[in-house]
C-alpha atoms as a PDB file:
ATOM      1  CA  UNK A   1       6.459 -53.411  13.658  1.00  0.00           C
ATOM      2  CA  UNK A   2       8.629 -52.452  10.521  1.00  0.00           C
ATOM      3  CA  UNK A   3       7.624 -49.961   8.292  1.00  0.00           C
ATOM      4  CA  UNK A   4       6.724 -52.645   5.597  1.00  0.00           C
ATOM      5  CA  UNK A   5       3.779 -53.853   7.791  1.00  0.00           C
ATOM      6  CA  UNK A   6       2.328 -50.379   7.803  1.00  0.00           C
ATOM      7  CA  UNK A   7       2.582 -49.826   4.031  1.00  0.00           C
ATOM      8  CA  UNK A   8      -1.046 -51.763   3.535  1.00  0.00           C
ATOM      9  CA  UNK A   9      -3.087 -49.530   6.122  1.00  0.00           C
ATOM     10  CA  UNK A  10      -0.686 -46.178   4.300  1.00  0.00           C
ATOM     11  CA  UNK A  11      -2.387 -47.111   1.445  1.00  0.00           C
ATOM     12  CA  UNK A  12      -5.872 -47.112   1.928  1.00  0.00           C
ATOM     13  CA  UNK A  13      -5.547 -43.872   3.685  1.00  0.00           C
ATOM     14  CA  UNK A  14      -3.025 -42.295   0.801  1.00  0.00           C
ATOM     15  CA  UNK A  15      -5.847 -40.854  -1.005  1.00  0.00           C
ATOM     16  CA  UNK A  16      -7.416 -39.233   2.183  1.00  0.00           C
ATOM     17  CA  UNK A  17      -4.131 -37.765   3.404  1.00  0.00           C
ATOM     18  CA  UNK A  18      -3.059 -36.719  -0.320  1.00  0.00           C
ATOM     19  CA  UNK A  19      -6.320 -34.844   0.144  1.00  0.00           C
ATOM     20  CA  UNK A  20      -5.464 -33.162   3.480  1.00  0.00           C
ATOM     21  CA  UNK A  21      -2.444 -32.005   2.355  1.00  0.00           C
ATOM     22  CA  UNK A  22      -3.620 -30.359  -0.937  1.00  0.00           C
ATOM     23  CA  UNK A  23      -6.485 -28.406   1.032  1.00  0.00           C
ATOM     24  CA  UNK A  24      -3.474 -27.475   3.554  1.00  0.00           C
ATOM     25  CA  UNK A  25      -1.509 -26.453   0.643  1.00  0.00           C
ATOM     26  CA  UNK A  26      -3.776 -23.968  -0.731  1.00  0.00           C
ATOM     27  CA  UNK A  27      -5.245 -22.794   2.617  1.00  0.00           C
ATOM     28  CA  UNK A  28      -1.136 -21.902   3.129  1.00  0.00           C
ATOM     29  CA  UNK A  29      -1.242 -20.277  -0.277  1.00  0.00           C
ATOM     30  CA  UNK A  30      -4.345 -18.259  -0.679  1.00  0.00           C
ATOM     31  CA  UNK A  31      -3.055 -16.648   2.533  1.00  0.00           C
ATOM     32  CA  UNK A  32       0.369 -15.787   1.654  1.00  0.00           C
ATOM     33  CA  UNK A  33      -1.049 -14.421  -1.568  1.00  0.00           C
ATOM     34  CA  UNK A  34      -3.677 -11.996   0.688  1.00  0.00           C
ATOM     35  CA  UNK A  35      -0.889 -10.937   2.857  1.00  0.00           C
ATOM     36  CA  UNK A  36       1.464  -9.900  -0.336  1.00  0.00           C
ATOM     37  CA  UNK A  37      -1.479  -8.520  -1.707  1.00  0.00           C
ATOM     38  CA  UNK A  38      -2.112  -6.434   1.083  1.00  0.00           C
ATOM     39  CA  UNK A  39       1.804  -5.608   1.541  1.00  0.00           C
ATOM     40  CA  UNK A  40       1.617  -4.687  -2.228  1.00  0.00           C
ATOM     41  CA  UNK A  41      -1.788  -2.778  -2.194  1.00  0.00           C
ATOM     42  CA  UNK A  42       0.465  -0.536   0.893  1.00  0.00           C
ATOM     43  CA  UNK A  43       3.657  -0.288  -1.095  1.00  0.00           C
ATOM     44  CA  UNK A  44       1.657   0.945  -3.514  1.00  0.00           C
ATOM     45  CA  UNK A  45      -0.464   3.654  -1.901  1.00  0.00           C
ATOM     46  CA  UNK A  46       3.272   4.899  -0.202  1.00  0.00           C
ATOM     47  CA  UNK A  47       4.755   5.265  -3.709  1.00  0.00           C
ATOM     48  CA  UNK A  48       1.841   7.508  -4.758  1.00  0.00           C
ATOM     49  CA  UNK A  49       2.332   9.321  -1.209  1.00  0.00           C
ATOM     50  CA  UNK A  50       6.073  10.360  -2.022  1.00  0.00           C
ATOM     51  CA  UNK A  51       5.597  11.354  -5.023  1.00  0.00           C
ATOM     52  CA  UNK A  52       2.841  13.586  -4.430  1.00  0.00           C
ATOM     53  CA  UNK A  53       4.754  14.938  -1.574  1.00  0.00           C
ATOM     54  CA  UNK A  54       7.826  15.571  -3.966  1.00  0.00           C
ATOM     55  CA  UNK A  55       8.928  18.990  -4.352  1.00  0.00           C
ATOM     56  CA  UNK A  56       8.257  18.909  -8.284  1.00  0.00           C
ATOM     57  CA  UNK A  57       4.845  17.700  -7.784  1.00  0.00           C
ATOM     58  CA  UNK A  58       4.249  20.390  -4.968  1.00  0.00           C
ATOM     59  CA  UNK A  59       5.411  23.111  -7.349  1.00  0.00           C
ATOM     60  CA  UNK A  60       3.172  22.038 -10.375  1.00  0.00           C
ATOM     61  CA  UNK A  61       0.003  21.950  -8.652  1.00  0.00           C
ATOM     62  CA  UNK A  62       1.086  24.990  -7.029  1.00  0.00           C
ATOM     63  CA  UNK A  63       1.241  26.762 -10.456  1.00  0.00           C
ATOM     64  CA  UNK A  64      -1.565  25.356 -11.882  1.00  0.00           C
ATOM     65  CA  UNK A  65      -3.857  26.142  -8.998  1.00  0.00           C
ATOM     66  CA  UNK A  66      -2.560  29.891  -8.700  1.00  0.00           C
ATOM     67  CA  UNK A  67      -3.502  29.702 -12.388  1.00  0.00           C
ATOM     68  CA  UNK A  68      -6.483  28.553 -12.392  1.00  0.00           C
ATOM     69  CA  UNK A  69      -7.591  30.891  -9.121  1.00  0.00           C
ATOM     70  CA  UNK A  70      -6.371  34.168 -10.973  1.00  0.00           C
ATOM     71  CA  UNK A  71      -7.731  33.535 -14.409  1.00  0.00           C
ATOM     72  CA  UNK A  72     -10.876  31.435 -13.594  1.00  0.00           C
ATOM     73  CA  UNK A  73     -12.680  32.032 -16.486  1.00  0.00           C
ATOM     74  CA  UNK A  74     -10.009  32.386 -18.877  1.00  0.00           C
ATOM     75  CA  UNK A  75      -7.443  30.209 -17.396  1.00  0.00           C
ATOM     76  CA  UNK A  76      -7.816  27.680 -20.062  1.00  0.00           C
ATOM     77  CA  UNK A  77      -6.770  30.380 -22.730  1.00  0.00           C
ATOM     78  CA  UNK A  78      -4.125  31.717 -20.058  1.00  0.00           C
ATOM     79  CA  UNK A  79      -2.629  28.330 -20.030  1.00  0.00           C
ATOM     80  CA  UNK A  80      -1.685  28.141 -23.722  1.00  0.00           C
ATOM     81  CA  UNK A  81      -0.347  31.713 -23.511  1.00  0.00           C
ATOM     82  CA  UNK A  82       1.979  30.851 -21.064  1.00  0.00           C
ATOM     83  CA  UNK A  83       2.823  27.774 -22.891  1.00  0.00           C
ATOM     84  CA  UNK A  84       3.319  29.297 -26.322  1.00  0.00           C
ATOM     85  CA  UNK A  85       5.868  31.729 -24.245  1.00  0.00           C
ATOM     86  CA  UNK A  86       7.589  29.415 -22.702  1.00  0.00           C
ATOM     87  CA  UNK A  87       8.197  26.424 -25.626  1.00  0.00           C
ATOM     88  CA  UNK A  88       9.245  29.879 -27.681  1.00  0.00           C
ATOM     89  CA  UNK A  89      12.154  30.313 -24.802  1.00  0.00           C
ATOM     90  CA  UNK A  90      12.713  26.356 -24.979  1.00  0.00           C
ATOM     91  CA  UNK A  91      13.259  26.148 -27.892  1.00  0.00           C
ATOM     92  CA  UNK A  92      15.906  29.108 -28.555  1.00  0.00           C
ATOM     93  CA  UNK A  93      17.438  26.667 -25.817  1.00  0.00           C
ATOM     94  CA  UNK A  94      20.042  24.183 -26.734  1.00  0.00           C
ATOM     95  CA  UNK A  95      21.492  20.878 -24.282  1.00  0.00           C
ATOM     96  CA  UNK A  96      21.176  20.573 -21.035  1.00  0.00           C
ATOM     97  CA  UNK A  97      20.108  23.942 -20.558  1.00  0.00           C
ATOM     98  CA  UNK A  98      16.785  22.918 -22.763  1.00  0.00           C
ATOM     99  CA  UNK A  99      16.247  20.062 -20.289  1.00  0.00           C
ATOM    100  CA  UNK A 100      16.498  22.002 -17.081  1.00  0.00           C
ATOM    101  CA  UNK A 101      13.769  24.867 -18.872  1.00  0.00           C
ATOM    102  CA  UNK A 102      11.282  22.013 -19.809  1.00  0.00           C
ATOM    103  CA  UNK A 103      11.497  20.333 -16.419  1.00  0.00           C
ATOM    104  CA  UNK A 104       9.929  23.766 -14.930  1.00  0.00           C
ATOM    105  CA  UNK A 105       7.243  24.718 -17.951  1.00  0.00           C
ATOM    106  CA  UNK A 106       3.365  24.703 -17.295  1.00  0.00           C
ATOM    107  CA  UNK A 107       3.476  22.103 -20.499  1.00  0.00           C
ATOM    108  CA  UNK A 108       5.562  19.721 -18.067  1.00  0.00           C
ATOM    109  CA  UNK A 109       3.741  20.655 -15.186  1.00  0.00           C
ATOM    110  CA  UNK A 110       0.387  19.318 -16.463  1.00  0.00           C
ATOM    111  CA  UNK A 111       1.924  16.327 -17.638  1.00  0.00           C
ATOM    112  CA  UNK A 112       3.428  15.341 -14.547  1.00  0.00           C
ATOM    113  CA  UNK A 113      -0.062  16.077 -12.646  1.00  0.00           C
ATOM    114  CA  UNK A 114      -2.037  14.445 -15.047  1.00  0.00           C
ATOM    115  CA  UNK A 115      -0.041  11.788 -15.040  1.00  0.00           C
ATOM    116  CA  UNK A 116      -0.150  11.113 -11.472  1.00  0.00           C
ATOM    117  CA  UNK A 117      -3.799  11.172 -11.043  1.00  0.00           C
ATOM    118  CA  UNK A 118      -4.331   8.951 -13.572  1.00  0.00           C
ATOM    119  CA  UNK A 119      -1.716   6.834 -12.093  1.00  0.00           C
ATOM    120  CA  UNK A 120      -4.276   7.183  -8.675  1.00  0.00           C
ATOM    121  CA  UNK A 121      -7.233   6.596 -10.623  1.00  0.00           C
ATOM    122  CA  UNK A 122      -6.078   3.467 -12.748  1.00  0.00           C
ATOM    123  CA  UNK A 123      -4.560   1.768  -9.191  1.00  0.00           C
ATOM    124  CA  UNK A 124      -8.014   2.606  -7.758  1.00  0.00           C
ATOM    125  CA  UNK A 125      -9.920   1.365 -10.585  1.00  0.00           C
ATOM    126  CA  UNK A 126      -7.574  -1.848 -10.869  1.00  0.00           C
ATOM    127  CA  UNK A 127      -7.905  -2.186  -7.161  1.00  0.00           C
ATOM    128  CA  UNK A 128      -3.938  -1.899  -6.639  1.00  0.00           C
ATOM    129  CA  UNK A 129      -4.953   0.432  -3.642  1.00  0.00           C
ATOM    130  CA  UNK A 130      -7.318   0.626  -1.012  1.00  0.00           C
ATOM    131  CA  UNK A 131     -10.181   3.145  -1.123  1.00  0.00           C
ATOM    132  CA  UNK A 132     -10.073   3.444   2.433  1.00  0.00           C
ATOM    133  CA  UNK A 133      -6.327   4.348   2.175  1.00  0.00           C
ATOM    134  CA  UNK A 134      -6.540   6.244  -0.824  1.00  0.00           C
ATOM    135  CA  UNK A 135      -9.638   8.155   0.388  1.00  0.00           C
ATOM    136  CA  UNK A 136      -7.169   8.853   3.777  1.00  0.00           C
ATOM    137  CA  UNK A 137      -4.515  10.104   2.067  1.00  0.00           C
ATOM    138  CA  UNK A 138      -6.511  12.105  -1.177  1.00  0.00           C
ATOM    139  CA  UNK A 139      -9.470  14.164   0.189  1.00  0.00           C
ATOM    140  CA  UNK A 140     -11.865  15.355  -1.789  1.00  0.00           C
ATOM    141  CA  UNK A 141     -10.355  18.928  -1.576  1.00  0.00           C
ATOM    142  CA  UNK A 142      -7.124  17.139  -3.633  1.00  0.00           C
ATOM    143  CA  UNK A 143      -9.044  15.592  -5.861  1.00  0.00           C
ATOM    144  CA  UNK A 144     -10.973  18.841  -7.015  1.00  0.00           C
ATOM    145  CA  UNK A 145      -8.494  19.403  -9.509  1.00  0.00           C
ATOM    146  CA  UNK A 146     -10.099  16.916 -11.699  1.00  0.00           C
ATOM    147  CA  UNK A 147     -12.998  18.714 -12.849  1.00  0.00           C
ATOM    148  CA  UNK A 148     -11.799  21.795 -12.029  1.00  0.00           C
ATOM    149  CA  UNK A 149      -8.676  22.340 -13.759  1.00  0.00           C
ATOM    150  CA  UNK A 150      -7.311  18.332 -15.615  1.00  0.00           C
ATOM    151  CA  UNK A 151     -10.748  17.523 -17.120  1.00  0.00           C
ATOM    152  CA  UNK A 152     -11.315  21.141 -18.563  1.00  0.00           C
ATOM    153  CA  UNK A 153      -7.746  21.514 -19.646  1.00  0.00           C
ATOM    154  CA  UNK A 154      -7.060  18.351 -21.109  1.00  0.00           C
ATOM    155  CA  UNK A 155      -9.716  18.277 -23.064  1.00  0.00           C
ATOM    156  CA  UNK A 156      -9.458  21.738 -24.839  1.00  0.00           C
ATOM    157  CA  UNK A 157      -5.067  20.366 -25.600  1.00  0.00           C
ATOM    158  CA  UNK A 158      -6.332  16.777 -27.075  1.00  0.00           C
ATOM    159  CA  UNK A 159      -8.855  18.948 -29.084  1.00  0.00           C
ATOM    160  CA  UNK A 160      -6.105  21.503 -30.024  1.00  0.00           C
ATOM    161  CA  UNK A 161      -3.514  18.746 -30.836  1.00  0.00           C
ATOM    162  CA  UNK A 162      -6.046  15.773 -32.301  1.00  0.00           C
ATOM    163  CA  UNK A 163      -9.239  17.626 -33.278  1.00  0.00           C
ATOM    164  CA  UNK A 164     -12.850  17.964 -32.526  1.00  0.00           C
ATOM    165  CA  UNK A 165     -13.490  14.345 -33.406  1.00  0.00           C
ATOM    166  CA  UNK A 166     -10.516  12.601 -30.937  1.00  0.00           C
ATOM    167  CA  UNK A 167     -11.628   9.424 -28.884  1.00  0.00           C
ATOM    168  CA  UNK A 168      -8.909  10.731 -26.134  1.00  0.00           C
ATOM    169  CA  UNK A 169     -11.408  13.590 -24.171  1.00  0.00           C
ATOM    170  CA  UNK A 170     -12.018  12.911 -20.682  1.00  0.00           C
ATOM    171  CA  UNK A 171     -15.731  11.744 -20.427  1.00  0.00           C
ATOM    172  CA  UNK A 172     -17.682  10.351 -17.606  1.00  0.00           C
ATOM    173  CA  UNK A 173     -16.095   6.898 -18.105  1.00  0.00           C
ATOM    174  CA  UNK A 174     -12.481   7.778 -17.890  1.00  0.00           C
ATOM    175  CA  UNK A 175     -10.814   6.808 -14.759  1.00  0.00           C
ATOM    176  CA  UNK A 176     -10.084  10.349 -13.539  1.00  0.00           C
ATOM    177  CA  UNK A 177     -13.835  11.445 -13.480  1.00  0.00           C
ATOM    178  CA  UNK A 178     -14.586   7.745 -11.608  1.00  0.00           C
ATOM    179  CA  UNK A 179     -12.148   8.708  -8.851  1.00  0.00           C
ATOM    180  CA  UNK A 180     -13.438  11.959  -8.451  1.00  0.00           C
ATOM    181  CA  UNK A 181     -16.760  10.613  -8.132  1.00  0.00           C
ATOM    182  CA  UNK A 182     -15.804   7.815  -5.533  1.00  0.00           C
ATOM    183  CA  UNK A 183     -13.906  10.297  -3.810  1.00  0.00           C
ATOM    184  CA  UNK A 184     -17.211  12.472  -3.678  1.00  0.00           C
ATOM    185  CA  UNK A 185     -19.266   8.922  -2.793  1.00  0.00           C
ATOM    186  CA  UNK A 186     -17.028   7.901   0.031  1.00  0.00           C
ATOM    187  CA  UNK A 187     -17.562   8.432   3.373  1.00  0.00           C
END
């Protein structure tokens, strides 16, 4: 038979194989799209894994917890004491030695912790990371810096910088205090 003979039976079955391979299609796609999503979501988690492991980011929370531990109840008003001091020394600084000063300040410190936990919390709260993973790799012991030291601390500097009014305090619905409690939730 030539191929012209089988073009009548092709095309009552066209529709019915056009079918087949669409369903095939996206079967093939939705899984490639779970495994990248998965490859991602682990990309993702070992990113936040070196750079908590960094030496800068070992040396901030270092200072900020021996802060916090000798000046418990005062280690809010310690904090700015220190940082008056040292943006007085930065600033008699000029170039590149200004730079290298800053990069070891309690003001850049905080930033750069602050900043990575809310990096953690928004990939945990935009699922961009596993809890499972996260939880594995963050214990709750880590994350006690949140309301311990970043929620306390940030809130008195946004109300020192932007007033008693500012929309920017860490409440219950910012995404630090939800990984905390998640953290705390998780088993």
């Amino acid at each position: 038979m030539k191929l012209s003979e089988y073009l009548p039976y092709v095309r009552e079955y066209l529709p019915y194989i056009s079918l087949i391979l669409a369903i095939t299609s996206a079967l093939f796609t939705m899984s490639v799209w779970k495994v990248s999503r998965k490859t991602l979501k682990k990309q993702n988690v070992r990113d936040l894994i070196s750079h908590y492991r960094s030496t800068e980011m070992a040396l901030a929370i270092r200072r900020i917890w021996e802060l916090y531990r000798t000046n418990n109840d005062t280690f809010i008003e310690k904090y700015f004491e220190i940082d008056g001091l040292e943006m007085k020394k930065l600033n008699s600084l000029a170039g590149y030695n200004k730079k290298n000063y800053l990069e070891s300040t309690i003001y850049f410190q905080r930033r750069l912790i602050v900043n990575f936990y809310i990096d953690v919390a928004n990939a945990y709260q935009n699922k961009l990371i596993d809890k499972k993973d996260l939880f594995l790799n963050w214990t709750k012991e880590d994350l006690e810096i949140i309301p311990k030291i970043l929620k306390p601390l940030e809130n008195e500097r946004r109300k020192r910088n932007f007033g008693e009014k500012t929309e920017l305090h860490i409440n219950e619905e910012h995404p630090l205090v939800k990984l905390y409690e998640a953290r705390n939730k998780y088993k």
